[in-house]
PDB file of N, CA and C in Angstrom:
ATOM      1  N   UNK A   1      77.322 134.768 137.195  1.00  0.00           N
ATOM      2  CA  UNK A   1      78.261 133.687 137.080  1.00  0.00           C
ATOM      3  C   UNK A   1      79.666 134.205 136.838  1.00  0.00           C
ATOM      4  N   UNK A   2      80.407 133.222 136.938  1.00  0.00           N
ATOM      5  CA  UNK A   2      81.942 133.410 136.990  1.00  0.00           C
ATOM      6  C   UNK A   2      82.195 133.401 135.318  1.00  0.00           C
ATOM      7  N   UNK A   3      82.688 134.748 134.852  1.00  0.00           N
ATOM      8  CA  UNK A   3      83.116 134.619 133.049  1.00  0.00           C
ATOM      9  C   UNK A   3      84.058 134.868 132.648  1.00  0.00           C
ATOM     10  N   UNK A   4      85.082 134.624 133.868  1.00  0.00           N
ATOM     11  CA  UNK A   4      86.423 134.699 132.862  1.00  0.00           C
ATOM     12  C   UNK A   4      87.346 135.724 133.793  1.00  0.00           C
ATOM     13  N   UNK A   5      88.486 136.246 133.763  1.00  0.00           N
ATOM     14  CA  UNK A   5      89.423 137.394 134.398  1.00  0.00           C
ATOM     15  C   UNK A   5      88.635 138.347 133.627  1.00  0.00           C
ATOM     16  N   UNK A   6      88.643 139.737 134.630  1.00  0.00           N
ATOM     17  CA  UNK A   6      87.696 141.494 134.488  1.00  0.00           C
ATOM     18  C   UNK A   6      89.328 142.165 133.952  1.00  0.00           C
ATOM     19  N   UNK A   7      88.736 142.997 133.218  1.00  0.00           N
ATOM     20  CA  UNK A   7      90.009 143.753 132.675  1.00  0.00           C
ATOM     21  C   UNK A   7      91.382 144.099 133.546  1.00  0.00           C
ATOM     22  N   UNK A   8      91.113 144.660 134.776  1.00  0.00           N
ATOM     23  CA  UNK A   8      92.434 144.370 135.537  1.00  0.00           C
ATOM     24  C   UNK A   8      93.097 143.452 135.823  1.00  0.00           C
ATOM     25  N   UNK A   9      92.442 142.213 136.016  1.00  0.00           N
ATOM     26  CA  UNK A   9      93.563 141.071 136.044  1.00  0.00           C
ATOM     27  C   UNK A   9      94.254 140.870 134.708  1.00  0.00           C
ATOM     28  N   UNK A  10      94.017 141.242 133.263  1.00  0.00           N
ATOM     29  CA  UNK A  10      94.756 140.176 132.321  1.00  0.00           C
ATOM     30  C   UNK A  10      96.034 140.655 132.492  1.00  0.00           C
ATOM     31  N   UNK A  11      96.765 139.839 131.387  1.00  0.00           N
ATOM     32  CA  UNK A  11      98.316 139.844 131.731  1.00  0.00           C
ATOM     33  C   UNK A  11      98.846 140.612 130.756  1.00  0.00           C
ATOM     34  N   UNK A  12      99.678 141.797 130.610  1.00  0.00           N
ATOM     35  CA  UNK A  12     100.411 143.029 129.860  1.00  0.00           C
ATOM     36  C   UNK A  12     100.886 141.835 129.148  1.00  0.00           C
ATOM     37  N   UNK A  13     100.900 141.911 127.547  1.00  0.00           N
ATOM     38  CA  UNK A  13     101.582 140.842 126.560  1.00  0.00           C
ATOM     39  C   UNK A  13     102.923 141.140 127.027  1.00  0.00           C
ATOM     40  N   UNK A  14     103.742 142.710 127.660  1.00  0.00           N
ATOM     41  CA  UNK A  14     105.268 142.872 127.351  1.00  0.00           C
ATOM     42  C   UNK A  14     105.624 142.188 128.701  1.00  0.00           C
ATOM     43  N   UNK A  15     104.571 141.594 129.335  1.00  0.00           N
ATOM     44  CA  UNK A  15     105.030 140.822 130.980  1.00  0.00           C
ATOM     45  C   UNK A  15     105.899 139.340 130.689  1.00  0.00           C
ATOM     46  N   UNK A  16     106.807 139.564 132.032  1.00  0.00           N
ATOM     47  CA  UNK A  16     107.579 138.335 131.624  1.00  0.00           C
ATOM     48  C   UNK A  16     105.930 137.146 132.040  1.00  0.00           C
ATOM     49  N   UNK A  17     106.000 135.891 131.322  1.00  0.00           N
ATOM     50  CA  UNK A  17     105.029 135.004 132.308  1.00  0.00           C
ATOM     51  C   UNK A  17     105.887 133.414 132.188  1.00  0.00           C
ATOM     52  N   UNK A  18     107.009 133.524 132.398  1.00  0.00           N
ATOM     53  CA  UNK A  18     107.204 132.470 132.832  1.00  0.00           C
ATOM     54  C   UNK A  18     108.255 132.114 131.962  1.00  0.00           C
ATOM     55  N   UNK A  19     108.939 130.740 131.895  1.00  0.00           N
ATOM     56  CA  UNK A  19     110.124 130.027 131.289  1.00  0.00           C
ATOM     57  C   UNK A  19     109.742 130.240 129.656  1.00  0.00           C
ATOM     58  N   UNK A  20     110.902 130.115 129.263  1.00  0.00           N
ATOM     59  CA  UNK A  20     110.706 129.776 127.731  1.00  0.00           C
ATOM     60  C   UNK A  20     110.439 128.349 127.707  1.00  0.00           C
ATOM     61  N   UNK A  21     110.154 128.418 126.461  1.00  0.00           N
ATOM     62  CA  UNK A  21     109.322 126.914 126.385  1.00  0.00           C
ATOM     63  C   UNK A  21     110.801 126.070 125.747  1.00  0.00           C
ATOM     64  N   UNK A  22     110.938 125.039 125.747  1.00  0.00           N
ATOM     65  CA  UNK A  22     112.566 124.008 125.110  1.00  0.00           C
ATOM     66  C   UNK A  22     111.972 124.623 123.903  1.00  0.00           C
ATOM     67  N   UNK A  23     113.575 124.284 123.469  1.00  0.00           N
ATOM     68  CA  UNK A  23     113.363 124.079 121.627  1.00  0.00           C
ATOM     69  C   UNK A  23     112.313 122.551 120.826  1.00  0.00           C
ATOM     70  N   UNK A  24     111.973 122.428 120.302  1.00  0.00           N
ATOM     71  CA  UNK A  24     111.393 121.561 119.627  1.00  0.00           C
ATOM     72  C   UNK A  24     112.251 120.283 119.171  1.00  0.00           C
ATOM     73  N   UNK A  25     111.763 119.125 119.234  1.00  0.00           N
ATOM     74  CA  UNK A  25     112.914 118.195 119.204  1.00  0.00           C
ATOM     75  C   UNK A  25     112.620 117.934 117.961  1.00  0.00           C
ATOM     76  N   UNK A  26     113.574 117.510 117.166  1.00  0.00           N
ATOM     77  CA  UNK A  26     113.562 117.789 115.718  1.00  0.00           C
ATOM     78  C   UNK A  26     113.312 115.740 115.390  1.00  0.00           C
ATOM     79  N   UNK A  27     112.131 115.964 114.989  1.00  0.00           N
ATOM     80  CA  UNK A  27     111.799 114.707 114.572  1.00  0.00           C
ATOM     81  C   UNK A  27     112.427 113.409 113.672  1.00  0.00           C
ATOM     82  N   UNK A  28     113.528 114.528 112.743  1.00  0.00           N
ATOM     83  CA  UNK A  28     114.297 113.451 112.162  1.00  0.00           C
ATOM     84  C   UNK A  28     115.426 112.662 113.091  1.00  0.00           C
ATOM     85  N   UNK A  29     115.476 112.778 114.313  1.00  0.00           N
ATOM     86  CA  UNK A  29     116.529 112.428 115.557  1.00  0.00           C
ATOM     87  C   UNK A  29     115.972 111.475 116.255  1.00  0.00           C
ATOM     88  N   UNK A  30     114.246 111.330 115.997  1.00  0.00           N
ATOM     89  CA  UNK A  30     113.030 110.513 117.036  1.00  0.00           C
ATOM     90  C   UNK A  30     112.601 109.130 115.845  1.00  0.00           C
ATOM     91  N   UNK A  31     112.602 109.423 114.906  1.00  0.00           N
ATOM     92  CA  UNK A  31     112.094 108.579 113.923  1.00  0.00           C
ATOM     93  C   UNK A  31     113.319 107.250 113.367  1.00  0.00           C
ATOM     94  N   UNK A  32     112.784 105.934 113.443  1.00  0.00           N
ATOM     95  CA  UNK A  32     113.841 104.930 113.225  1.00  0.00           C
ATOM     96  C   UNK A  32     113.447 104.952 111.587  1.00  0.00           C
ATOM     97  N   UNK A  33     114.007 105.073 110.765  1.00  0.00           N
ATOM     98  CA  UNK A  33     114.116 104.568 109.494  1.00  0.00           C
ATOM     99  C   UNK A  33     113.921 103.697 108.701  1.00  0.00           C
ATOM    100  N   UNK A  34     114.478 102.634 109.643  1.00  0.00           N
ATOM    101  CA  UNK A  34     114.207 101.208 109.291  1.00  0.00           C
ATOM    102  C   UNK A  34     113.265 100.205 109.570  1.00  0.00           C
ATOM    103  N   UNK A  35     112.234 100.977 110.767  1.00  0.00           N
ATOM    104  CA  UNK A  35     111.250 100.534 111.493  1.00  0.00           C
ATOM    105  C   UNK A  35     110.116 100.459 110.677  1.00  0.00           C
ATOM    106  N   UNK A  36     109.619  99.267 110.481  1.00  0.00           N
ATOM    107  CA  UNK A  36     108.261  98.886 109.584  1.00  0.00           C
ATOM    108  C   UNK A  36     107.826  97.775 110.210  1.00  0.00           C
ATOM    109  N   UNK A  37     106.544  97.986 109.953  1.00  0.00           N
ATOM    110  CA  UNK A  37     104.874  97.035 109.807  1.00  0.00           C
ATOM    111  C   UNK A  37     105.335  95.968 108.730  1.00  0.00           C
ATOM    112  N   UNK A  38     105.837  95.604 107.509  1.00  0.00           N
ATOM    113  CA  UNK A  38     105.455  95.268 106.432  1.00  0.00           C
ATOM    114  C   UNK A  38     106.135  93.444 107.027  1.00  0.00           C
ATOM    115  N   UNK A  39     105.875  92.792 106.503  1.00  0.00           N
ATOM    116  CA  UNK A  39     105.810  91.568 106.793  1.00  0.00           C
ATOM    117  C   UNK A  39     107.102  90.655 105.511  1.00  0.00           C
ATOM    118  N   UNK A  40     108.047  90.641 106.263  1.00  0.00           N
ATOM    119  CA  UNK A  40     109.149  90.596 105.896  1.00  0.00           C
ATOM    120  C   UNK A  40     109.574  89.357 104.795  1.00  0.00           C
ATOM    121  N   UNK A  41     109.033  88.268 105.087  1.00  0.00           N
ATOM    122  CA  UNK A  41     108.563  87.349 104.299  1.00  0.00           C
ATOM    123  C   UNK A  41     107.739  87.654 102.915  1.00  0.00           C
ATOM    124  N   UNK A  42     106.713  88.349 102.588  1.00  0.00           N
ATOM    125  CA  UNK A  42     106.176  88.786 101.674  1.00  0.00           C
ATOM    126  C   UNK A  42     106.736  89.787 100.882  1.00  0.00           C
ATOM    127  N   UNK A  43     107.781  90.436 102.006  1.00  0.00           N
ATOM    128  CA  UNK A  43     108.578  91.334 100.792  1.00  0.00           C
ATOM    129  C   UNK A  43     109.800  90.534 100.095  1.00  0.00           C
ATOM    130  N   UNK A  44     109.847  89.317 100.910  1.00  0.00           N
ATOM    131  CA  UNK A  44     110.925  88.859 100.212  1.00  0.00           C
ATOM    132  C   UNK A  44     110.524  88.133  98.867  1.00  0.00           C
ATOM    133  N   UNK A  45     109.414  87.730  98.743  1.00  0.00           N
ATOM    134  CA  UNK A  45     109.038  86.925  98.075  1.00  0.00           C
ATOM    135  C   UNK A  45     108.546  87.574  96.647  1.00  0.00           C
ATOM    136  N   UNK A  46     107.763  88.946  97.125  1.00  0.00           N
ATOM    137  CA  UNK A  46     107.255  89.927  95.967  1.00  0.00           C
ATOM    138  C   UNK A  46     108.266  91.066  96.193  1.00  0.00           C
ATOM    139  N   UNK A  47     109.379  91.167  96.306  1.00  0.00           N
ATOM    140  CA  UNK A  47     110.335  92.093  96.484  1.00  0.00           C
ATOM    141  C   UNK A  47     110.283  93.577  95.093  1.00  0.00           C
ATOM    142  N   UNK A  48     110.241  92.325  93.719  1.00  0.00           N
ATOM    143  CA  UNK A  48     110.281  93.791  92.791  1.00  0.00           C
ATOM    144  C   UNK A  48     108.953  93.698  92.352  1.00  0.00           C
ATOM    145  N   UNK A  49     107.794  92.989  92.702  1.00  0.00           N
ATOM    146  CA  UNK A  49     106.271  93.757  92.441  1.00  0.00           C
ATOM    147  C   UNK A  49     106.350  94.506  93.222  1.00  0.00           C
ATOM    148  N   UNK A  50     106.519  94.462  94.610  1.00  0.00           N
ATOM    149  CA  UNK A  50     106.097  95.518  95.282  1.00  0.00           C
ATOM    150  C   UNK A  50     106.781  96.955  95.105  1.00  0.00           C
ATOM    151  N   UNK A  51     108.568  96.771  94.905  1.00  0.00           N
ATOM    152  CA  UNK A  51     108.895  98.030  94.276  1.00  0.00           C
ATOM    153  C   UNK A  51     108.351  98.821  93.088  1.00  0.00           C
ATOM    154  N   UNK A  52     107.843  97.908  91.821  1.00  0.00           N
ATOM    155  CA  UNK A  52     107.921  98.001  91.128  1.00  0.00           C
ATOM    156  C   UNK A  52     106.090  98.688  91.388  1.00  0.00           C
ATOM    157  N   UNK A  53     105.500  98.300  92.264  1.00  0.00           N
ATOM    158  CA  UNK A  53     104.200  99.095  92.406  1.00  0.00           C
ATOM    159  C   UNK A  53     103.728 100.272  92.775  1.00  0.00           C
ATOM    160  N   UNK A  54     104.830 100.406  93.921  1.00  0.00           N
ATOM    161  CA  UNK A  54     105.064 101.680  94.849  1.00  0.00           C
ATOM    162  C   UNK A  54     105.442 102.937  94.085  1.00  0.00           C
ATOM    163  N   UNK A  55     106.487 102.350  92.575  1.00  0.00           N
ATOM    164  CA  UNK A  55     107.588 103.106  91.790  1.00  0.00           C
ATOM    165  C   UNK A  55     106.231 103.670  90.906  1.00  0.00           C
ATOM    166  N   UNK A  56     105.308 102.567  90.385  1.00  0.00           N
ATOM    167  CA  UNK A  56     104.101 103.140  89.797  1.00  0.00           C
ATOM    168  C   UNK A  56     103.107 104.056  90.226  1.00  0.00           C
ATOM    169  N   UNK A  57     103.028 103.789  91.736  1.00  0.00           N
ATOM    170  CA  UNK A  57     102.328 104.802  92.272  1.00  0.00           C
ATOM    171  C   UNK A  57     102.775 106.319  92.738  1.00  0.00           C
ATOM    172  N   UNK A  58     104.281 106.499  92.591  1.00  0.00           N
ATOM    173  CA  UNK A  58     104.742 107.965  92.544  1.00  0.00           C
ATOM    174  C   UNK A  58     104.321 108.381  91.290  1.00  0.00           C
ATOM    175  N   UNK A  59     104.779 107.516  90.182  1.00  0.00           N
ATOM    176  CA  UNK A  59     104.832 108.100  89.233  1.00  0.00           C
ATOM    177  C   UNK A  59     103.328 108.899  89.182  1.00  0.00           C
ATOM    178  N   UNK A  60     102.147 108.089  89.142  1.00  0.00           N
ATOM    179  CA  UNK A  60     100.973 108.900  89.106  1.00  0.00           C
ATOM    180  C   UNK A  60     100.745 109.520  90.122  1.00  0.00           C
ATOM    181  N   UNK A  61     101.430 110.236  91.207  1.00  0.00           N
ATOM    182  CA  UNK A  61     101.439 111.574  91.918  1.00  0.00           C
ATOM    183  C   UNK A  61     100.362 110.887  93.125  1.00  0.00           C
ATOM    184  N   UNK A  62     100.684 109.833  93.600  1.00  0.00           N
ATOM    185  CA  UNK A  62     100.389 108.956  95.109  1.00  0.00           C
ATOM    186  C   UNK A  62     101.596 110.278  96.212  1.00  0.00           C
ATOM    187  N   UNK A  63     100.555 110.649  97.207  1.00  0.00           N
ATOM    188  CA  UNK A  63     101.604 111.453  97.923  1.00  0.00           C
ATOM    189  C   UNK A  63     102.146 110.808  98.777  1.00  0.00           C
ATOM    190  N   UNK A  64     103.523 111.575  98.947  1.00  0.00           N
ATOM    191  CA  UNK A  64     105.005 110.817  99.947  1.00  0.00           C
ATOM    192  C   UNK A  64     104.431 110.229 100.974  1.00  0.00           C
ATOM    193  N   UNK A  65     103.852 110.710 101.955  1.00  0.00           N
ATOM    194  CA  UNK A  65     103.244 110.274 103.046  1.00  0.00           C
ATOM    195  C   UNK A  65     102.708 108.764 102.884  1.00  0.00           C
ATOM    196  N   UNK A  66     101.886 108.454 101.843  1.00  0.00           N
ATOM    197  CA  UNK A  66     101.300 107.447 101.789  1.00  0.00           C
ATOM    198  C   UNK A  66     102.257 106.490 101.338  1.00  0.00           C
ATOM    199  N   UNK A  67     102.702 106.789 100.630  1.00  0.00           N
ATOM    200  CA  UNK A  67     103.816 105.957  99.695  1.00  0.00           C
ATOM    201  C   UNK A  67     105.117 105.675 100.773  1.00  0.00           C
ATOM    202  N   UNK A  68     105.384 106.221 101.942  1.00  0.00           N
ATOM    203  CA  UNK A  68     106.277 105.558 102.774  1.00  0.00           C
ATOM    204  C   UNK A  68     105.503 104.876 103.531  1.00  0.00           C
ATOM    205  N   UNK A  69     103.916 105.352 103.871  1.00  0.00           N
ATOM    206  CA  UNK A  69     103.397 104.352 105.333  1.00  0.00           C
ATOM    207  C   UNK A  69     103.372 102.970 104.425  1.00  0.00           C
ATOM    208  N   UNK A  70     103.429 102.854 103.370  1.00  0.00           N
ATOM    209  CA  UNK A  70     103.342 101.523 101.616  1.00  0.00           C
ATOM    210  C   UNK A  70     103.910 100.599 102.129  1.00  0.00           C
ATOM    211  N   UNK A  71     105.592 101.879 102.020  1.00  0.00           N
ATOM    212  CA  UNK A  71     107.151 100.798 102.123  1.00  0.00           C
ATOM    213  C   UNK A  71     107.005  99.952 103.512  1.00  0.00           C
ATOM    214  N   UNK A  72     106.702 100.762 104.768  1.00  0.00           N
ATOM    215  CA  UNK A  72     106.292 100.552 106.123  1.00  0.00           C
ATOM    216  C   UNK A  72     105.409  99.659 106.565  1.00  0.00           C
ATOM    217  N   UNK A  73     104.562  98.968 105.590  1.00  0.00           N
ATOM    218  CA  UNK A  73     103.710  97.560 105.712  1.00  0.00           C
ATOM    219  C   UNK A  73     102.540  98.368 106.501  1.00  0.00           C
ATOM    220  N   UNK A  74     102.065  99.662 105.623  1.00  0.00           N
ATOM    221  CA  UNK A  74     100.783 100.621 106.274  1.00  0.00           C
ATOM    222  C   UNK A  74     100.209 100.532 105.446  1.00  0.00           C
ATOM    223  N   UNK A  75      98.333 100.209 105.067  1.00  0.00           N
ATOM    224  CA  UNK A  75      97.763 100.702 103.919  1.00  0.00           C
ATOM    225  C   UNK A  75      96.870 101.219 104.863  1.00  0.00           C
ATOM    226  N   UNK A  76      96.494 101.898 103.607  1.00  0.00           N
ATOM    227  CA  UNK A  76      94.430 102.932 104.339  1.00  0.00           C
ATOM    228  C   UNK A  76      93.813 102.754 102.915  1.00  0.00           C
ATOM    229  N   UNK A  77      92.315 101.634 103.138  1.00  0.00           N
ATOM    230  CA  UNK A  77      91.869 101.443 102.458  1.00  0.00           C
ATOM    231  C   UNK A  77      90.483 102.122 102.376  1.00  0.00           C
ATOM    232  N   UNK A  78      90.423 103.171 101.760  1.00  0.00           N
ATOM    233  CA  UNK A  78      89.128 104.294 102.009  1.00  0.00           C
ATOM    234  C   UNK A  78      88.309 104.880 100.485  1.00  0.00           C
ATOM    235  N   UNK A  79      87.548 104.728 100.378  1.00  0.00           N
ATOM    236  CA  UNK A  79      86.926 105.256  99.075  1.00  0.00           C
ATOM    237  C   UNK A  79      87.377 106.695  98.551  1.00  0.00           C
ATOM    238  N   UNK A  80      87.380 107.142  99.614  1.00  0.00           N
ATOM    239  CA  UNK A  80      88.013 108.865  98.976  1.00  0.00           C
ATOM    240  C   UNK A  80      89.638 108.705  98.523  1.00  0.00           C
ATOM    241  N   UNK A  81      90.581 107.490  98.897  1.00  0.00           N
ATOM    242  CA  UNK A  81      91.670 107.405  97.791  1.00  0.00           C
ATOM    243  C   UNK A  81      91.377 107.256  96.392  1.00  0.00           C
ATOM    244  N   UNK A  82      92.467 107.786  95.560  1.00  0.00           N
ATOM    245  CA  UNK A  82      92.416 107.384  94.195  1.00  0.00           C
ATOM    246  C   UNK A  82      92.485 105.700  94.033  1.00  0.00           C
ATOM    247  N   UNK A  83      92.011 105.657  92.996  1.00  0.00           N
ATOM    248  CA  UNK A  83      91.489 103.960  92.096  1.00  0.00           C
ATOM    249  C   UNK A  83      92.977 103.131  93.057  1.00  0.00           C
ATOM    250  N   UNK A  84      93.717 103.634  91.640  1.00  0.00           N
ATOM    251  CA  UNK A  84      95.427 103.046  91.703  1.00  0.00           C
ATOM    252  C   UNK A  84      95.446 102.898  93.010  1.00  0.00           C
ATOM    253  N   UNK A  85      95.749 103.595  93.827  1.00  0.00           N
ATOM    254  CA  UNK A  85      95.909 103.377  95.518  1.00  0.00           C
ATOM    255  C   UNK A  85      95.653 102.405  96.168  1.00  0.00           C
ATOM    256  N   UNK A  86      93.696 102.685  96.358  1.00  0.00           N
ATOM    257  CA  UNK A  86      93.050 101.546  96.693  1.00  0.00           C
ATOM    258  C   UNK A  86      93.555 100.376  96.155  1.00  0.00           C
ATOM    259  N   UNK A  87      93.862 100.006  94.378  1.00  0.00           N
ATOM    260  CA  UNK A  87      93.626  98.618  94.187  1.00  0.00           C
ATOM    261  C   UNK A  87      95.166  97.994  94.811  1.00  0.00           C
ATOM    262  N   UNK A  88      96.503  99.045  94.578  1.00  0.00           N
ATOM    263  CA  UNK A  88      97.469  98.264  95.138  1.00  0.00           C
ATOM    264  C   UNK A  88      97.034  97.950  96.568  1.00  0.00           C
ATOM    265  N   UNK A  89      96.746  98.995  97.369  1.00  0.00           N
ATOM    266  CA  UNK A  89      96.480  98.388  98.979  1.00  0.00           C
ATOM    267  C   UNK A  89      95.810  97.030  98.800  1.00  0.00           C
ATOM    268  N   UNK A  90      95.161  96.723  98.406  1.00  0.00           N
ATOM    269  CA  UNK A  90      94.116  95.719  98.054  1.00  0.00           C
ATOM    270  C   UNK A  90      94.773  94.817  97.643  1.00  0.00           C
ATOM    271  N   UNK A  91      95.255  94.758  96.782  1.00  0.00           N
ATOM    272  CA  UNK A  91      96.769  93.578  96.210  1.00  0.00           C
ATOM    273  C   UNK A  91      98.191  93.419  97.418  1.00  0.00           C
ATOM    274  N   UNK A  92      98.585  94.343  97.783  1.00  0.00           N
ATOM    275  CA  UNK A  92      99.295  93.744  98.666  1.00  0.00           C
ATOM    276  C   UNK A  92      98.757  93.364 100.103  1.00  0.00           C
ATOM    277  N   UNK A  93      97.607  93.662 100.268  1.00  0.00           N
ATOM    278  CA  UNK A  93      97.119  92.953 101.295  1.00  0.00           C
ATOM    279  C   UNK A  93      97.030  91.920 101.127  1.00  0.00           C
ATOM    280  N   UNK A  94      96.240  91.095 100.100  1.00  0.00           N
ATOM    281  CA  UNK A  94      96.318  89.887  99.650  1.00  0.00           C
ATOM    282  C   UNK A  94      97.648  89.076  99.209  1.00  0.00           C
ATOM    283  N   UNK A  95      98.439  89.593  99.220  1.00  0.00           N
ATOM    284  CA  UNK A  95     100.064  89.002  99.311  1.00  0.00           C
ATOM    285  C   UNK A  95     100.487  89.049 100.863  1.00  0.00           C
ATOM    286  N   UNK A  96      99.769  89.335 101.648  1.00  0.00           N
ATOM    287  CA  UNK A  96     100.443  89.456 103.089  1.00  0.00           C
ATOM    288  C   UNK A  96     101.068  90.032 103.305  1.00  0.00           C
ATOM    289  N   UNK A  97     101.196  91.392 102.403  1.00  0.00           N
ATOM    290  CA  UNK A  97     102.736  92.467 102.515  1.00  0.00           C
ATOM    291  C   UNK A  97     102.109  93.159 103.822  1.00  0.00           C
ATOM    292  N   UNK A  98     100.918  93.438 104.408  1.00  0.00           N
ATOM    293  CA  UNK A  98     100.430  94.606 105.467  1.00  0.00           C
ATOM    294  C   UNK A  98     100.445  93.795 106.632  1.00  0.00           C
ATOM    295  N   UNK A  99     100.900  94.601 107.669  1.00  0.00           N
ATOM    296  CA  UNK A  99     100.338  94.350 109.018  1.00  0.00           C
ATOM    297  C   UNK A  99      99.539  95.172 109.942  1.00  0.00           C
ATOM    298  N   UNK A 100      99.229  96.818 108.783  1.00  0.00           N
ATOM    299  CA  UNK A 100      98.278  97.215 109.978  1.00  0.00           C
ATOM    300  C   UNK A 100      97.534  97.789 108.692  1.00  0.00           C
ATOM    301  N   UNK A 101      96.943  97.780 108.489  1.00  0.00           N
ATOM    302  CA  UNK A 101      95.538  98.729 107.122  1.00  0.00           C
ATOM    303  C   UNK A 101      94.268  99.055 108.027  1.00  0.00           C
ATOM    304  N   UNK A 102      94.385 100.405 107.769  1.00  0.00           N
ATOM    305  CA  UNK A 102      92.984 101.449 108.080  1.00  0.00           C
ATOM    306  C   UNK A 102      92.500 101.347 107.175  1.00  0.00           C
ATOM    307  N   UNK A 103      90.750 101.295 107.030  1.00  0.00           N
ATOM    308  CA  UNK A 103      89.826 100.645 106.383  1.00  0.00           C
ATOM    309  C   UNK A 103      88.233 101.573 106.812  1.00  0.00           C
ATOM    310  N   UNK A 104      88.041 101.495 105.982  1.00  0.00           N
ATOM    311  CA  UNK A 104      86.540 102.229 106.078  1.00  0.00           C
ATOM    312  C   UNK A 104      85.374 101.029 105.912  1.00  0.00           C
ATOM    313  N   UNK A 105      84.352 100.974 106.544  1.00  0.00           N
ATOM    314  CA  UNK A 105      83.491  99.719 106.413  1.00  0.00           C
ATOM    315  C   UNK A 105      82.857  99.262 105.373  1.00  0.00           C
TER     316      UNK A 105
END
């Protein structure tokens, strides 16, 4: 069977093989800031619970990631989060603050 290029074909690493690749587009240039899921009405309404929940959940070391997809009207409701986590996702879902929550069955 056919297993692959035999030692004379591979390619000398010091060989040119082709274009450089672009630079990498720097993601803070691609990303809108202001762009959120969260349901705009419900933040207006629970404006400083919800700060005031999010502010609780840094404090007990909720990581950044999660805590912006929060601000962003994102929850992930999964048993392997911590307590705190889960129960806010769980509370602002029930305020209508989410419009998209990942969920485990």
């Amino acid at each position: 069977g056919d297993r692959g290029a035999v030692k004379d074909e591979a390619v000398a690493v010091s060989e040119d093989v082709g274009e450089v690749p672009p630079e990498p587009i720097d993601l803070a240039d691609e990303i809108d800031l202001e762009f959120s899921f969260h349901n705009p009405k419900a933040l207006g309404q629970y404006s400083t619970e919800i700060k005031e929940l999010i502010d609780d959940l840094k404090r007990r070391g909720t990581s950044q990631a999660l805590l912006d997809g929060l601000r962003r009207g994102i929850g992930m409701h999964h048993e392997g989060c911590k307590i705190v986590y889960y129960r806010a996702v769980e509370l602002l879902f029930r305020k209508g603050y989410f419009k998209v929550v990942f969920a485990t069955a």
